[in-house]
Protein backbone atom coordinates (compact mmCIF):
# COMPACT_ATOMS: atom_id res chain seq x y z
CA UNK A 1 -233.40 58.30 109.09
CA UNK A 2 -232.63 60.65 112.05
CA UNK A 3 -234.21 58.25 114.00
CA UNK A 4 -232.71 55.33 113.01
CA UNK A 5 -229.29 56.86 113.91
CA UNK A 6 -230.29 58.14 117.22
CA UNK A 7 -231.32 54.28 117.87
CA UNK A 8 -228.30 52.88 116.67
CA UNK A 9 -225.76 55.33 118.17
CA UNK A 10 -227.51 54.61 121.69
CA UNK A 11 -227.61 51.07 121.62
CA UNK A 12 -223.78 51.84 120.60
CA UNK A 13 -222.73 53.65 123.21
CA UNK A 14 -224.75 51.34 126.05
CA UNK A 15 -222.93 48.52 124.32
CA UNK A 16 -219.44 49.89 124.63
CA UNK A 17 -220.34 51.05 128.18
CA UNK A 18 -220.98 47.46 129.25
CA UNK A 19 -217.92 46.48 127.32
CA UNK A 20 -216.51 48.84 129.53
CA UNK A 21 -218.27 48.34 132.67
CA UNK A 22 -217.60 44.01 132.29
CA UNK A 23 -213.88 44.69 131.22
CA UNK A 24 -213.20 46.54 134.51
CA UNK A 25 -214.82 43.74 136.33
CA UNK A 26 -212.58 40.93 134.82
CA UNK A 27 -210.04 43.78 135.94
CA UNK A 28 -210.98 43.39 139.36
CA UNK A 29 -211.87 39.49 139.98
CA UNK A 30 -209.65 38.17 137.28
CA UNK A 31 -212.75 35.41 136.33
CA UNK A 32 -213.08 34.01 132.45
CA UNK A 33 -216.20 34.58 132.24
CA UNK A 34 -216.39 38.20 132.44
CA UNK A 35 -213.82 38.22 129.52
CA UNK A 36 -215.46 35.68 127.76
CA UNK A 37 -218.58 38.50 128.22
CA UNK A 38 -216.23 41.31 127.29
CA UNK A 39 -215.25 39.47 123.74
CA UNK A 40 -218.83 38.66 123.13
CA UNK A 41 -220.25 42.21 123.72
CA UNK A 42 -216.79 43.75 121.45
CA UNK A 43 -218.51 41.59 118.21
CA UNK A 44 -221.58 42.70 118.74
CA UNK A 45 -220.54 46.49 119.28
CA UNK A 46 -218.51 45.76 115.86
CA UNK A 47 -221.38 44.11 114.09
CA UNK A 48 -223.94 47.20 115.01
CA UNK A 49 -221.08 49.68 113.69
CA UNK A 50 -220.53 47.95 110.55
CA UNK A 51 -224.37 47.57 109.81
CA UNK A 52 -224.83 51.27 110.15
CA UNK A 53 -221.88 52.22 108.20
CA UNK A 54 -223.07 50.22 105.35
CA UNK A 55 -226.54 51.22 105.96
CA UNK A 56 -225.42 55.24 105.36
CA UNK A 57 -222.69 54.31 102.36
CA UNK A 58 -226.09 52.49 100.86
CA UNK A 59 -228.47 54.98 101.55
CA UNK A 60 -225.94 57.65 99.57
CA UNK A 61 -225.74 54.98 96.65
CA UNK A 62 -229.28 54.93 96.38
CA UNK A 63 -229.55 58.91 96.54
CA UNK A 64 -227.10 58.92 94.33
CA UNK A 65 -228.93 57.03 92.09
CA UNK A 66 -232.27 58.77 92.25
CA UNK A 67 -231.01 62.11 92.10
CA UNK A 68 -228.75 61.12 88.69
């Protein structure tokens, strides 16, 4: 499991320094298609941190459940 959250928290934080990194470049040239970039990568950074929050509140219902 220690694993699978070291893989998701860096894919994470690369994501939201892209996010970052394409943001400041709409910044500077003022083009739609970084922002258009910038929107996509902000759903996908929210997807990823939904999936592992339900993957850990699901892992402690099944604990839970075992250890009952």
């Amino acid at each position: 499991m220690v694993i699978f959250r070291w893989i998701l928290g860096i894919s994470a934080l690369l994501m939201a320094a892209g996010l970052s990194l394409t943001f400041m470049l709409y910044i500077v040239n003022g083009d739609d298609g970084w922002m258009k970039l910038v929107r996509r990568l902000r759903h996908w950074l929210y997807v990823l941190l939904m999936f592992w929050i339900n993957v850990e509140i699901w892992r402690s219902v099944v604990l839970i459940i075992i250890h009952w």
